[in-house]
N, C-alpha and C. Protein backbone atom coordinates (compact mmCIF):
# COMPACT_ATOMS: atom_id res chain seq x y z
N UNK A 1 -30.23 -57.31 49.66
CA UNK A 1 -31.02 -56.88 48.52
C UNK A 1 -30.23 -57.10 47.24
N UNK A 2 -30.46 -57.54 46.23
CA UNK A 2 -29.82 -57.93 44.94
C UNK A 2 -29.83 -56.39 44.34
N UNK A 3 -28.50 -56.63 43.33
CA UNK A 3 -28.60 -55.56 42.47
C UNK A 3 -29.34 -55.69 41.35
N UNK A 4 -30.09 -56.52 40.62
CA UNK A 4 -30.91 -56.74 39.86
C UNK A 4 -31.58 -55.97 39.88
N UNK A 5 -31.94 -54.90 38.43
CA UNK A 5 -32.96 -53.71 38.38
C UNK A 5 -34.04 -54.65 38.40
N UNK A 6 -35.20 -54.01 38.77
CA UNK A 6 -36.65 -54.92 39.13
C UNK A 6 -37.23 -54.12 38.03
N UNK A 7 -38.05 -55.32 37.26
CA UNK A 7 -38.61 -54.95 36.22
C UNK A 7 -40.11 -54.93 36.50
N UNK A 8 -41.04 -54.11 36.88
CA UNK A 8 -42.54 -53.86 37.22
C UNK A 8 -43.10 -54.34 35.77
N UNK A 9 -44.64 -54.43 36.30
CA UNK A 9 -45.56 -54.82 35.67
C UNK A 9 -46.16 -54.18 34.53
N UNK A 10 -46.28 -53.99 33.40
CA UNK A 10 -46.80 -52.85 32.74
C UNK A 10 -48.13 -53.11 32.78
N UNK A 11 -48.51 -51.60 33.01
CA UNK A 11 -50.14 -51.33 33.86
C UNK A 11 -50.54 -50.34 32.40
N UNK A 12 -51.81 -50.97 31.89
CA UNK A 12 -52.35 -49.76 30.87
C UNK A 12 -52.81 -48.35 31.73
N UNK A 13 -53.24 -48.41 32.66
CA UNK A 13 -53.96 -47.68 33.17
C UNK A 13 -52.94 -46.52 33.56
N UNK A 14 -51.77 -46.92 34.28
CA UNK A 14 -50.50 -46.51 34.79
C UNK A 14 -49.71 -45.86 33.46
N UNK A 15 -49.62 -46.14 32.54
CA UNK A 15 -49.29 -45.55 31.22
C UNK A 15 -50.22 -44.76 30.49
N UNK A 16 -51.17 -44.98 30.59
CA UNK A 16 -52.09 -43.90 30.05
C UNK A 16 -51.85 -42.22 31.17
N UNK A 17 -52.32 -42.87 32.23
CA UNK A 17 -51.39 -41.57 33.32
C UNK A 17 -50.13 -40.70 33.02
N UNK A 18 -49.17 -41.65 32.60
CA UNK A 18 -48.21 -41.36 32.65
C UNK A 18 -48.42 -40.44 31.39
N UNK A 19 -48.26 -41.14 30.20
CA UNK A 19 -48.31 -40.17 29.33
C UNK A 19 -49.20 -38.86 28.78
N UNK A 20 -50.64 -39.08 29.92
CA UNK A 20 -51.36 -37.75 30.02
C UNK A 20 -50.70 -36.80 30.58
N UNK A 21 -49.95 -37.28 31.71
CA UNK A 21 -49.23 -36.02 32.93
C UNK A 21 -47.54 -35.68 31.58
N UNK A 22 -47.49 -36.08 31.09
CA UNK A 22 -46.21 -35.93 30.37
C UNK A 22 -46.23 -35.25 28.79
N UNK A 23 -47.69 -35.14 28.56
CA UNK A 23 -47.69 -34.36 27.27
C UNK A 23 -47.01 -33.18 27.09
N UNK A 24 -46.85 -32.42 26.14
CA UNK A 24 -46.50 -31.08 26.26
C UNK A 24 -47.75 -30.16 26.38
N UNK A 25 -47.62 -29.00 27.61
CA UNK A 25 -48.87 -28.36 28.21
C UNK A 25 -49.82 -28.16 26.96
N UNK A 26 -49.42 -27.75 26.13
CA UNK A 26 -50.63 -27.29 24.88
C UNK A 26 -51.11 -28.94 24.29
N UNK A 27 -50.57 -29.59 24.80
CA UNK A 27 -51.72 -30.97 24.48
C UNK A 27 -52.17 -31.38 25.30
N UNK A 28 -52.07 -30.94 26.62
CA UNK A 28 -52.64 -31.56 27.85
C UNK A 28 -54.30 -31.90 27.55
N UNK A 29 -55.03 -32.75 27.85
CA UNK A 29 -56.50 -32.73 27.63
C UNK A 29 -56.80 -32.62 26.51
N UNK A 30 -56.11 -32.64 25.36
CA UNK A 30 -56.76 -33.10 24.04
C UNK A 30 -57.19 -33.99 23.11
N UNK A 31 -56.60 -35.08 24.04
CA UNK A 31 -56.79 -36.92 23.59
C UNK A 31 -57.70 -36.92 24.52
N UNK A 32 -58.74 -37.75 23.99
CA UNK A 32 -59.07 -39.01 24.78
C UNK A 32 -58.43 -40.45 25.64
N UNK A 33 -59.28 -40.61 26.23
CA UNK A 33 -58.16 -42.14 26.89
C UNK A 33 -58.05 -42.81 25.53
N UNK A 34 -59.43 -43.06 24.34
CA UNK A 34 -59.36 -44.38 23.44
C UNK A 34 -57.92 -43.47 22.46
N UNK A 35 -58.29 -42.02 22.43
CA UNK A 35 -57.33 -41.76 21.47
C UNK A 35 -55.55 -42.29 21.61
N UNK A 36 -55.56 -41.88 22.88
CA UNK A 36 -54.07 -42.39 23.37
C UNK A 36 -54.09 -43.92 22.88
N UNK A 37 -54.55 -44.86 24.13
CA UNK A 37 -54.58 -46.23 23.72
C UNK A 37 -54.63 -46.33 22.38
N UNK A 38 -55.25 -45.84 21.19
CA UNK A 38 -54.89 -46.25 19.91
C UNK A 38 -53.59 -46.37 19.48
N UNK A 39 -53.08 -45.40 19.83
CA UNK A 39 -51.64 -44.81 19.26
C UNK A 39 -50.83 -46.00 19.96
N UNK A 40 -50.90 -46.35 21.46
CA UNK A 40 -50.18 -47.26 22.11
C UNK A 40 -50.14 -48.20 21.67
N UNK A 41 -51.75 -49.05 21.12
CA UNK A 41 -51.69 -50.06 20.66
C UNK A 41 -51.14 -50.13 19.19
N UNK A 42 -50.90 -49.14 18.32
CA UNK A 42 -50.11 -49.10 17.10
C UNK A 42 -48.70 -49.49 17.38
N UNK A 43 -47.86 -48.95 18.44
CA UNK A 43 -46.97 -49.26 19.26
C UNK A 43 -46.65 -51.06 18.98
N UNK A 44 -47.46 -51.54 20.02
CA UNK A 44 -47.20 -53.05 20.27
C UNK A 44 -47.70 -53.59 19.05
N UNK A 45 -48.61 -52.85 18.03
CA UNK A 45 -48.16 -53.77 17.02
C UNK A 45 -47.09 -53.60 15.98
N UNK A 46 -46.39 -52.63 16.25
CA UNK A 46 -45.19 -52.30 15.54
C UNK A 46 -43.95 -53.36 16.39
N UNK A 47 -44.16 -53.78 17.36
CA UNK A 47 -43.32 -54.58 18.50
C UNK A 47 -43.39 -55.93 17.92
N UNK A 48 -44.80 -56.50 17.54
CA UNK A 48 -44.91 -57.42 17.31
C UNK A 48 -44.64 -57.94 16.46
N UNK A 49 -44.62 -57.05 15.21
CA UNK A 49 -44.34 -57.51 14.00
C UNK A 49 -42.73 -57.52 13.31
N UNK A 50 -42.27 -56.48 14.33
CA UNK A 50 -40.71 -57.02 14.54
C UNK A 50 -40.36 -58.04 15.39
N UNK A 51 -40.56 -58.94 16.57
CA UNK A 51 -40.58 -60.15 16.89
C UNK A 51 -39.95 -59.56 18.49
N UNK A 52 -40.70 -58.47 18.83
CA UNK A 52 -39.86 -57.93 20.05
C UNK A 52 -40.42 -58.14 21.23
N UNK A 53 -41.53 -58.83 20.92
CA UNK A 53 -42.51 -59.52 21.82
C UNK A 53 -42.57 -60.67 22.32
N UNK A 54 -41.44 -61.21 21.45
CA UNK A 54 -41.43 -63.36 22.04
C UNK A 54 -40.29 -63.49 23.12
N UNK A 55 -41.37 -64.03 24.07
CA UNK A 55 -40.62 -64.02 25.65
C UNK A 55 -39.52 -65.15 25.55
N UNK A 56 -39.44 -65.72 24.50
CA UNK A 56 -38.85 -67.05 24.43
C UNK A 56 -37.24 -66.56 23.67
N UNK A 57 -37.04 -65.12 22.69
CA UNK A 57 -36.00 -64.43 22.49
C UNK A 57 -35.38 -63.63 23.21
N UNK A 58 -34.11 -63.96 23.92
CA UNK A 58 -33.10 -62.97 25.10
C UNK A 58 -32.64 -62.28 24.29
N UNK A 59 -32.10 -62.04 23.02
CA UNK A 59 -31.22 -61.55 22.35
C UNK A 59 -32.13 -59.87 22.65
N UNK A 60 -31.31 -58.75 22.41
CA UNK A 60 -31.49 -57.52 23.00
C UNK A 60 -31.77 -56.69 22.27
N UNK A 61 -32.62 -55.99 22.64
CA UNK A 61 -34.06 -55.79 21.40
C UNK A 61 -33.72 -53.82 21.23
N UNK A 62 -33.59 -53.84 19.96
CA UNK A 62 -32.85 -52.65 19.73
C UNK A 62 -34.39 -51.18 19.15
N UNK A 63 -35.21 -50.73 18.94
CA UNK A 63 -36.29 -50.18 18.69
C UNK A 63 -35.42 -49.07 17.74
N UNK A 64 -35.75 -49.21 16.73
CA UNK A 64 -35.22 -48.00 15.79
C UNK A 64 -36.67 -46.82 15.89
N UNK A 65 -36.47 -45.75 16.64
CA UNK A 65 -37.88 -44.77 16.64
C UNK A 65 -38.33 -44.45 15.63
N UNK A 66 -37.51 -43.92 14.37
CA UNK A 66 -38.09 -43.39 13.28
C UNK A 66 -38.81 -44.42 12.30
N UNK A 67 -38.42 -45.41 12.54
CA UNK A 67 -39.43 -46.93 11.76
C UNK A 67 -39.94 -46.85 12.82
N UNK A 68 -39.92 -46.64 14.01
CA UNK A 68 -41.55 -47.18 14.52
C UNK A 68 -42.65 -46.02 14.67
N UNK A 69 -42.09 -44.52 14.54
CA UNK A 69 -42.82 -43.51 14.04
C UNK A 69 -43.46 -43.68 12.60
N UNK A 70 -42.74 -43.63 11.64
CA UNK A 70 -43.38 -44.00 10.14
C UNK A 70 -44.25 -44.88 10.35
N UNK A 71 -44.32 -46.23 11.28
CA UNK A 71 -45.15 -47.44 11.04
C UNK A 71 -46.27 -46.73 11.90
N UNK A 72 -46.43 -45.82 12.82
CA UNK A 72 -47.24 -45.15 13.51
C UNK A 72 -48.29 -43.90 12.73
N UNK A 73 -47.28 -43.24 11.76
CA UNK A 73 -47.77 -42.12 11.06
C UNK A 73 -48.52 -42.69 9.84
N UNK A 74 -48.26 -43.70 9.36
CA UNK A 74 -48.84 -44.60 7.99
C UNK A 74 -50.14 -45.54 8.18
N UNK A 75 -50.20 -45.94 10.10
CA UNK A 75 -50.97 -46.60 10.24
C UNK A 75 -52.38 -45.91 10.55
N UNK A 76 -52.01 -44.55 11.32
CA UNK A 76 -53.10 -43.47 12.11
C UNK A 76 -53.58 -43.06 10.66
N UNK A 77 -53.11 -42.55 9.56
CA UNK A 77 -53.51 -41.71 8.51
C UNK A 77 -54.33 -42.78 7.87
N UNK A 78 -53.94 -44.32 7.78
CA UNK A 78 -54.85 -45.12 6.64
C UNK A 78 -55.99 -45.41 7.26
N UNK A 79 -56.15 -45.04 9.22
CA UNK A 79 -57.64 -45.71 9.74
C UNK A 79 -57.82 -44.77 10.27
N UNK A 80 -57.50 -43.35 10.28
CA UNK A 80 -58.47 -41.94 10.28
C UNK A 80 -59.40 -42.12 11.42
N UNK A 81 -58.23 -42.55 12.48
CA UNK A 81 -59.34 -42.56 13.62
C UNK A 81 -59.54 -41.02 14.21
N UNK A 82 -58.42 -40.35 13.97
CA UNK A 82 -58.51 -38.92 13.97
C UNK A 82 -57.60 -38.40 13.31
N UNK A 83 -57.65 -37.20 13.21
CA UNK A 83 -56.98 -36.35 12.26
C UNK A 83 -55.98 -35.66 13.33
N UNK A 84 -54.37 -36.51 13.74
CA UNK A 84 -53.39 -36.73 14.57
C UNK A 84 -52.55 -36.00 13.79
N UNK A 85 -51.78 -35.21 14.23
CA UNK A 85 -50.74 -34.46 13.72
C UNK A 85 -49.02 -35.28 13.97
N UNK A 86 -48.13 -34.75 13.57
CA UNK A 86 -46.79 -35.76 13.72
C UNK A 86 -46.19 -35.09 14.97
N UNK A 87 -46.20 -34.37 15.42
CA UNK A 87 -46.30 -33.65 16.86
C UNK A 87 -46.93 -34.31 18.09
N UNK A 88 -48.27 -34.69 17.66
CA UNK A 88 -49.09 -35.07 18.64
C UNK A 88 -49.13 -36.57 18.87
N UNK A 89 -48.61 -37.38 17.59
CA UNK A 89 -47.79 -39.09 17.57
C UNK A 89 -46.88 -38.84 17.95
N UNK A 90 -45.52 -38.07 17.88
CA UNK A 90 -44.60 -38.29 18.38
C UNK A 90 -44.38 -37.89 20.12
N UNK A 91 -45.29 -37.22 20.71
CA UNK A 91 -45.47 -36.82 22.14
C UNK A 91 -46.16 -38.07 22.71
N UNK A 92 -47.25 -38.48 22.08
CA UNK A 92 -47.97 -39.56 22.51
C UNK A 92 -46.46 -41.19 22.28
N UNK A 93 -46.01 -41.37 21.94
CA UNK A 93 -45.12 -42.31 21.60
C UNK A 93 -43.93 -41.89 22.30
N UNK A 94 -43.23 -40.22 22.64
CA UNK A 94 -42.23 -40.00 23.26
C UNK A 94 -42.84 -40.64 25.04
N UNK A 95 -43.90 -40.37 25.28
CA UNK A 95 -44.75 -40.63 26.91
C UNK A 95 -44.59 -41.97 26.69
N UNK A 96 -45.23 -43.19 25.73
CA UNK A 96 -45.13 -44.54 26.05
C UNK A 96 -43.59 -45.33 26.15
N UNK A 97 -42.35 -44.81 25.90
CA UNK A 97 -41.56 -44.89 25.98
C UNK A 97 -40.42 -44.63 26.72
N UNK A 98 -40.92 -43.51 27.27
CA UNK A 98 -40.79 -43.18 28.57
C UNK A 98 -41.49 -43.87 29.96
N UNK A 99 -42.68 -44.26 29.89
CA UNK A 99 -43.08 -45.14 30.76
C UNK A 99 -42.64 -46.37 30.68
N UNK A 100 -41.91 -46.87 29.94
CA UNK A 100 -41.58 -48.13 29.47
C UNK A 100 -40.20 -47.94 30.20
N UNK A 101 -39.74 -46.88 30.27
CA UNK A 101 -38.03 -46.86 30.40
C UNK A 101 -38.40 -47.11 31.75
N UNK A 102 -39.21 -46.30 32.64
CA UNK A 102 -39.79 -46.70 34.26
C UNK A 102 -39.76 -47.53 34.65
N UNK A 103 -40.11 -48.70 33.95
CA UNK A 103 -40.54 -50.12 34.14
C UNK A 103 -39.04 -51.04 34.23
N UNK A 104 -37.91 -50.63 33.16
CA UNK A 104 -37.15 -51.15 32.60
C UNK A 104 -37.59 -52.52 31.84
N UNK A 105 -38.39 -52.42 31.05
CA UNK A 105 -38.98 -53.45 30.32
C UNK A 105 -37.89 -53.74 28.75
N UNK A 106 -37.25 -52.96 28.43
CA UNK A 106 -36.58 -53.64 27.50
C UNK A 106 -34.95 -53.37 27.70
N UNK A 107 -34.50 -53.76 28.71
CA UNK A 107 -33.01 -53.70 30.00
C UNK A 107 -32.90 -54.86 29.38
């Protein structure tokens, strides 16, 4: 068996799980699935637009949280898809990052 950590597939469905079962109890059941996925997809486009997404760059991809919180908190408030607290982005974003660490997707 190689020692090579095995890097799994990232599953939306499997991350949405994840970070429902991982909220903090007083947010349990207060998102929606689209609400989460919004926030996630604010995520990858905060990924993208730092260049952390091109499969074609090895160099080792460093995520500064608090720029990608601000780019999260600036983006939810200007398209008012709901009225998200910085508590409830940063739990929702602490869970996708955590499922991400599962995966070892950015090892």
């Amino acid at each position: 068996m190689s020692d090579e950590k095995k890097v799994l597939e990232y599953d939306e469905d499997d991350s949405l799980k994840f970070i429902q079962d991982n909220l903090p109890e007083e947010m349990k059941g207060e998102f929606s699935e689209d609400e989460i996925n919004y926030i996630v997809d604010l995520i990858y486009e905060f990924y993208e637009e730092k260049g952390f997404l091109d499969e074609n760059d090895d160099t080792e991809i460093e995520i500064d949280e608090d720029e990608l919180l601000e780019y999260i908190f600036d983006n939810a408030r200007k398209d008012a898809i709901r009225d998200y607290t910085d508590e409830q982005i940063e739990a929702i974003v602490a869970g996708e990052l955590a499922y991400c660490d599962t995966l070892n997707l950015f090892d």
